[in-house]
N, C-alpha and C. Protein backbone atom coordinates (compact mmCIF):
# COMPACT_ATOMS: atom_id res chain seq x y z
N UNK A 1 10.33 -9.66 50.21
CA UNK A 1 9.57 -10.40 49.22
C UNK A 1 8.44 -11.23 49.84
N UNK A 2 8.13 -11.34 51.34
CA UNK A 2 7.49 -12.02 51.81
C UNK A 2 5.98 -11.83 51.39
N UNK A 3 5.98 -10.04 52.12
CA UNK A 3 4.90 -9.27 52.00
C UNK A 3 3.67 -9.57 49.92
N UNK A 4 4.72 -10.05 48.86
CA UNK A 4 4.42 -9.68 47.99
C UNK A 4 3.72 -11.17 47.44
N UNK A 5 2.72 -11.24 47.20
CA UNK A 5 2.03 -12.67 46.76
C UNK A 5 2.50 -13.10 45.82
N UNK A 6 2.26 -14.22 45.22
CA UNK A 6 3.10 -14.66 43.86
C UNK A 6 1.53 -15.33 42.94
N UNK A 7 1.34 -14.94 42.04
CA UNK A 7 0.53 -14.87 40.96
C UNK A 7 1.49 -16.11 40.16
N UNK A 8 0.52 -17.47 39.55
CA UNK A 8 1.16 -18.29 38.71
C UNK A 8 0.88 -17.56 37.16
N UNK A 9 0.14 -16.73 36.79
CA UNK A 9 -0.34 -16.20 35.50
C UNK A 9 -0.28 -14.84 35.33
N UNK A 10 -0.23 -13.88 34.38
CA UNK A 10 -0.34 -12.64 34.52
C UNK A 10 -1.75 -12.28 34.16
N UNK A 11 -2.60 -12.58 34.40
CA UNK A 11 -4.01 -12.18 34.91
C UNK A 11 -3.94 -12.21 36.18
N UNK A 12 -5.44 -11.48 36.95
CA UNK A 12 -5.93 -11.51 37.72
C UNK A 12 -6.71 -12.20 38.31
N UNK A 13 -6.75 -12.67 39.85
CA UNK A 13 -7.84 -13.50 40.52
C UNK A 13 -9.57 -12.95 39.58
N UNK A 14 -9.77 -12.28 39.33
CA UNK A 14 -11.24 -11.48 38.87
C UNK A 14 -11.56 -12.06 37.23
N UNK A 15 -9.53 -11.71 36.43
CA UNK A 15 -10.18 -12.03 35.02
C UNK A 15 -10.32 -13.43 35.04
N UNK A 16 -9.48 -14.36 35.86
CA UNK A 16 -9.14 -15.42 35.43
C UNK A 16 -11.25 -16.09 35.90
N UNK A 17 -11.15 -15.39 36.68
CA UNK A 17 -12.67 -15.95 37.06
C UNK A 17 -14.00 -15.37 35.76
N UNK A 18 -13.55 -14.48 35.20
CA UNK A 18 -14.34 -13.60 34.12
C UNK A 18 -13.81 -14.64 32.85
N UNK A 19 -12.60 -15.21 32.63
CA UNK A 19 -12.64 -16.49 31.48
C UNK A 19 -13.60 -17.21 32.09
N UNK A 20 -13.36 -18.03 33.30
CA UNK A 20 -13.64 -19.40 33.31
C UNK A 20 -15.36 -19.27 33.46
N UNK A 21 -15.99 -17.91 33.62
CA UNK A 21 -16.90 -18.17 33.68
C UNK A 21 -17.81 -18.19 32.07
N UNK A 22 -16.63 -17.34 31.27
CA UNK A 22 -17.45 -17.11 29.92
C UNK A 22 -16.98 -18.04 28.96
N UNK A 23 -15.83 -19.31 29.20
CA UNK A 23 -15.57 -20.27 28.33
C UNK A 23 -16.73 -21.53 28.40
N UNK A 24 -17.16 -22.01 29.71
CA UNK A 24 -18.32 -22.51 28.99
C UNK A 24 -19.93 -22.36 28.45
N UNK A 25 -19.78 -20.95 28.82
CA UNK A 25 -20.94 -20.51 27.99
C UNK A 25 -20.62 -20.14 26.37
N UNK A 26 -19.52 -20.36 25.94
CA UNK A 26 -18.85 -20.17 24.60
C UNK A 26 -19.06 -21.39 23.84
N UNK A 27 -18.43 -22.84 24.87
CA UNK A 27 -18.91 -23.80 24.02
C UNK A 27 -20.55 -24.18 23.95
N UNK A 28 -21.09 -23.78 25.03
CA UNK A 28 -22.00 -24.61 25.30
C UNK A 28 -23.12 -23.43 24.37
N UNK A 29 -23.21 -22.54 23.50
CA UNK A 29 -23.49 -21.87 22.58
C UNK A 29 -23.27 -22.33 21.20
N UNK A 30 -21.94 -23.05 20.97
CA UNK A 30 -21.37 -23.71 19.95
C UNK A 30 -21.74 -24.85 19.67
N UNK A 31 -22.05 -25.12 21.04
CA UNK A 31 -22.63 -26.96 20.92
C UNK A 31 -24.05 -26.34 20.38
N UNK A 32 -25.15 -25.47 20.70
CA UNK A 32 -26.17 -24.96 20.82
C UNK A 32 -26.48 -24.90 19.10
N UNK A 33 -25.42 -24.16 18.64
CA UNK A 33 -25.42 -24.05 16.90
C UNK A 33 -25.48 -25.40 16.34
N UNK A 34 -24.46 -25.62 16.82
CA UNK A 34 -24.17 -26.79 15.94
C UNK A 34 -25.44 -28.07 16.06
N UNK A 35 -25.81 -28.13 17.08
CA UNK A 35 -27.34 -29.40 17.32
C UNK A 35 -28.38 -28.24 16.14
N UNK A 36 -28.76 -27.14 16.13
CA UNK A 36 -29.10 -26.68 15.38
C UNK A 36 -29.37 -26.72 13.86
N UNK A 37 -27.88 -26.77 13.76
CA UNK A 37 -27.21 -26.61 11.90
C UNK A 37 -27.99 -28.22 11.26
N UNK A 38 -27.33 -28.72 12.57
CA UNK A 38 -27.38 -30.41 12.21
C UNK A 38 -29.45 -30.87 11.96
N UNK A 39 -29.82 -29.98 12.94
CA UNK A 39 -31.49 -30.26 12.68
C UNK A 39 -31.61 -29.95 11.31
N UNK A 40 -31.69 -28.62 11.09
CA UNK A 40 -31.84 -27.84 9.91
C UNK A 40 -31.46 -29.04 8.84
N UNK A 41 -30.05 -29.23 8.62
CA UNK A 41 -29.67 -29.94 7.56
C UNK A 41 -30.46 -31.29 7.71
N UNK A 42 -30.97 -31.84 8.51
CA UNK A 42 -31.94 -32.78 8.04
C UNK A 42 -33.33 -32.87 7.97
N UNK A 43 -33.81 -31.91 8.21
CA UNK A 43 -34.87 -31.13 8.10
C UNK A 43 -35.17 -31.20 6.48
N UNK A 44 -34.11 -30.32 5.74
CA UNK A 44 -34.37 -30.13 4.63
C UNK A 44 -33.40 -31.43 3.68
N UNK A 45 -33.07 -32.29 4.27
CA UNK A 45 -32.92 -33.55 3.71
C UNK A 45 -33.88 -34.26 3.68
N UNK A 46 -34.71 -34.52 4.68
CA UNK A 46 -36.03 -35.18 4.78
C UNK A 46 -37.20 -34.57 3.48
N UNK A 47 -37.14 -33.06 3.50
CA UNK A 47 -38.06 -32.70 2.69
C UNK A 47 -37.91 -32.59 1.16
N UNK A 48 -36.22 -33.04 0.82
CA UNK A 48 -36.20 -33.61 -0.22
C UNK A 48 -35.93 -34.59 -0.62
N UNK A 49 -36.28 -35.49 0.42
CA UNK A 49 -36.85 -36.74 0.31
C UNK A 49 -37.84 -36.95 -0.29
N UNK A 50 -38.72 -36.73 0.60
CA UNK A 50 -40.32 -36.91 0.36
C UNK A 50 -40.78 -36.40 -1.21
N UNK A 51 -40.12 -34.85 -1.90
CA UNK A 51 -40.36 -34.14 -2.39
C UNK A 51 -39.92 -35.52 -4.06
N UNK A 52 -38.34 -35.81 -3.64
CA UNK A 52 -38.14 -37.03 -4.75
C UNK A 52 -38.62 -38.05 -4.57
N UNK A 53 -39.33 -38.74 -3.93
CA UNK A 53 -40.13 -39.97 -3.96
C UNK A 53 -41.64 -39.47 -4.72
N UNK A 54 -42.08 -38.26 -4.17
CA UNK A 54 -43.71 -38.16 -4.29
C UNK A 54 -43.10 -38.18 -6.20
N UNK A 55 -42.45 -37.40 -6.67
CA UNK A 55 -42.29 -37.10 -7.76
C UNK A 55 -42.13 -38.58 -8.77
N UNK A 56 -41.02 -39.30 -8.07
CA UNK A 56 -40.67 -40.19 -8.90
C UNK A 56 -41.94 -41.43 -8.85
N UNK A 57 -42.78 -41.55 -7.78
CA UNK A 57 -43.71 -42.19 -7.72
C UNK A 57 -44.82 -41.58 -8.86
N UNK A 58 -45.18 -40.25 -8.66
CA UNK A 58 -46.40 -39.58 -9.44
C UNK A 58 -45.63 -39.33 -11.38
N UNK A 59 -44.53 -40.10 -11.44
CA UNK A 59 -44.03 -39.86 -12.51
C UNK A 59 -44.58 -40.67 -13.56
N UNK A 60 -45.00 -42.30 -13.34
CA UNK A 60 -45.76 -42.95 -14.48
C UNK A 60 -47.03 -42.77 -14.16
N UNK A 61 -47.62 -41.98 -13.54
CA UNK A 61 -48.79 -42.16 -13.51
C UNK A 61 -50.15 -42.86 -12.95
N UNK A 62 -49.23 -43.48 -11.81
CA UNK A 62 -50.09 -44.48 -10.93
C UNK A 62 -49.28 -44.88 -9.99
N UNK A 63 -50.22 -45.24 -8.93
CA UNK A 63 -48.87 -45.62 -7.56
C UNK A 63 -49.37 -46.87 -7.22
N UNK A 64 -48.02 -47.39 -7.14
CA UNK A 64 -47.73 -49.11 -6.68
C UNK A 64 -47.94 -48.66 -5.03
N UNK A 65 -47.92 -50.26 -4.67
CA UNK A 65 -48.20 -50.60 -3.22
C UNK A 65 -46.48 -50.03 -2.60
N UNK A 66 -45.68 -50.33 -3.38
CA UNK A 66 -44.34 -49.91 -2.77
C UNK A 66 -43.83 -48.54 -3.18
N UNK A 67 -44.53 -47.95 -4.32
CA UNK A 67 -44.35 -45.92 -3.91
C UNK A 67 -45.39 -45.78 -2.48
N UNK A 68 -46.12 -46.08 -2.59
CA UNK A 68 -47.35 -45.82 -1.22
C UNK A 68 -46.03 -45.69 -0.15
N UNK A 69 -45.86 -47.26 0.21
CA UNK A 69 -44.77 -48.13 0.87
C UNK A 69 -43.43 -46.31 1.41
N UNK A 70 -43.21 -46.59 0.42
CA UNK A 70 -41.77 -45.68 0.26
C UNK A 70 -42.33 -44.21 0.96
N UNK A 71 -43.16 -43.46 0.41
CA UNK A 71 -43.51 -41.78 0.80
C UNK A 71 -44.48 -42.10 2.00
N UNK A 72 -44.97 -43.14 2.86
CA UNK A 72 -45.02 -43.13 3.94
C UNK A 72 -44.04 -43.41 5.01
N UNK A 73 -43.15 -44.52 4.34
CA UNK A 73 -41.92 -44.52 5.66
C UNK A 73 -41.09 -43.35 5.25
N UNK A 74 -41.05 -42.44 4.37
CA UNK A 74 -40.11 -41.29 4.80
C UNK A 74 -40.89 -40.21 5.41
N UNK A 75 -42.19 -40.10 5.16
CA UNK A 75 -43.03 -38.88 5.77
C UNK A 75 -42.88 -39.31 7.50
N UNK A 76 -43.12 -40.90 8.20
CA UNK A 76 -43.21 -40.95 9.07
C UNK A 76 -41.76 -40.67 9.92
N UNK A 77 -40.68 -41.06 8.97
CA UNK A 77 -39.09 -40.61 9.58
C UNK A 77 -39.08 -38.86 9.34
N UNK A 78 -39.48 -38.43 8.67
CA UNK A 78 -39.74 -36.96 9.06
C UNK A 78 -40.14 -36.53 10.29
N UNK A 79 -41.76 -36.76 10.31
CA UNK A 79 -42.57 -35.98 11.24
C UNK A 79 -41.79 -36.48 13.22
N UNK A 80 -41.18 -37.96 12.88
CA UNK A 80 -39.90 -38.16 13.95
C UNK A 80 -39.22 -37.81 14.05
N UNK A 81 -38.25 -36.65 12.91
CA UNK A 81 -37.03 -35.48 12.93
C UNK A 81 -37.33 -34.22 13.37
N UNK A 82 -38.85 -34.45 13.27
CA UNK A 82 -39.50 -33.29 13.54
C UNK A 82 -39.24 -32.92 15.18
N UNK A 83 -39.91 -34.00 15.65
CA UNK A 83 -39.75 -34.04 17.58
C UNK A 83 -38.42 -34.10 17.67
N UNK A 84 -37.22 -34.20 17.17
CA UNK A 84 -35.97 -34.24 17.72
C UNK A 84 -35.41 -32.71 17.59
N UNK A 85 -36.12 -31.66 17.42
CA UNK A 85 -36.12 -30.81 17.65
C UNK A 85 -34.98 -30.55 19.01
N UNK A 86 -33.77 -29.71 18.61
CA UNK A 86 -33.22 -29.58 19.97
C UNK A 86 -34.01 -28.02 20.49
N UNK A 87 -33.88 -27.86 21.66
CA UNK A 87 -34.91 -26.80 22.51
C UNK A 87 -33.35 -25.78 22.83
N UNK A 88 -34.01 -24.93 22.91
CA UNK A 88 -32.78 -23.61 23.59
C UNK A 88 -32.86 -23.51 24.43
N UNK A 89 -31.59 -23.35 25.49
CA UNK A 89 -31.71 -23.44 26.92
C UNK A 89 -30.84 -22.06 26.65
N UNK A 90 -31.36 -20.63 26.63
CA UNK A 90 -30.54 -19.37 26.87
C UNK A 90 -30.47 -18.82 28.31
């Protein structure tokens, strides 16, 4: 029994190296989606933002100093969601 090595797993030295090399490219793909999903979804939160302010402002017919007020601080928290853009590192 000397001659015979002892393995703690029934994989191989090769697969166990073929997981560990493809588990964190699994999360780190998942993390990749998910910073993604999360842009997206505020992306198009922001733009119906803007979309219900311009409306509810242009609704009587004249704009106060605080509709002005309002559809510029959300256009400017936009075009700042904008640059938070996450980048793909493939």
């Amino acid at each position: 029994m000397a001659g015979i090595p002892y393995q703690s797993s029934s994989f191989s030295v090769i697969e166990q190296k073929i997981m560990k090399d493809k588990e964190p490219s699994d999360s780190k793909e998942f993390v990749g989606n998910l910073k993604n999903g999360i842009w997206l979804f505020g992306l198009s939160s922001w733009v119906f933002g803007i979309t219900d302010r311009s409306i509810a402002s242009f609704a009587d017919g004249y704009l106060s100093a605080l509709d002005l007020t309002q559809i510029f601080t959300a256009a400017t928290f936009f075009v700042a969601w904008l640059f938070l853009k996450p980048t793909s590192r493939v």
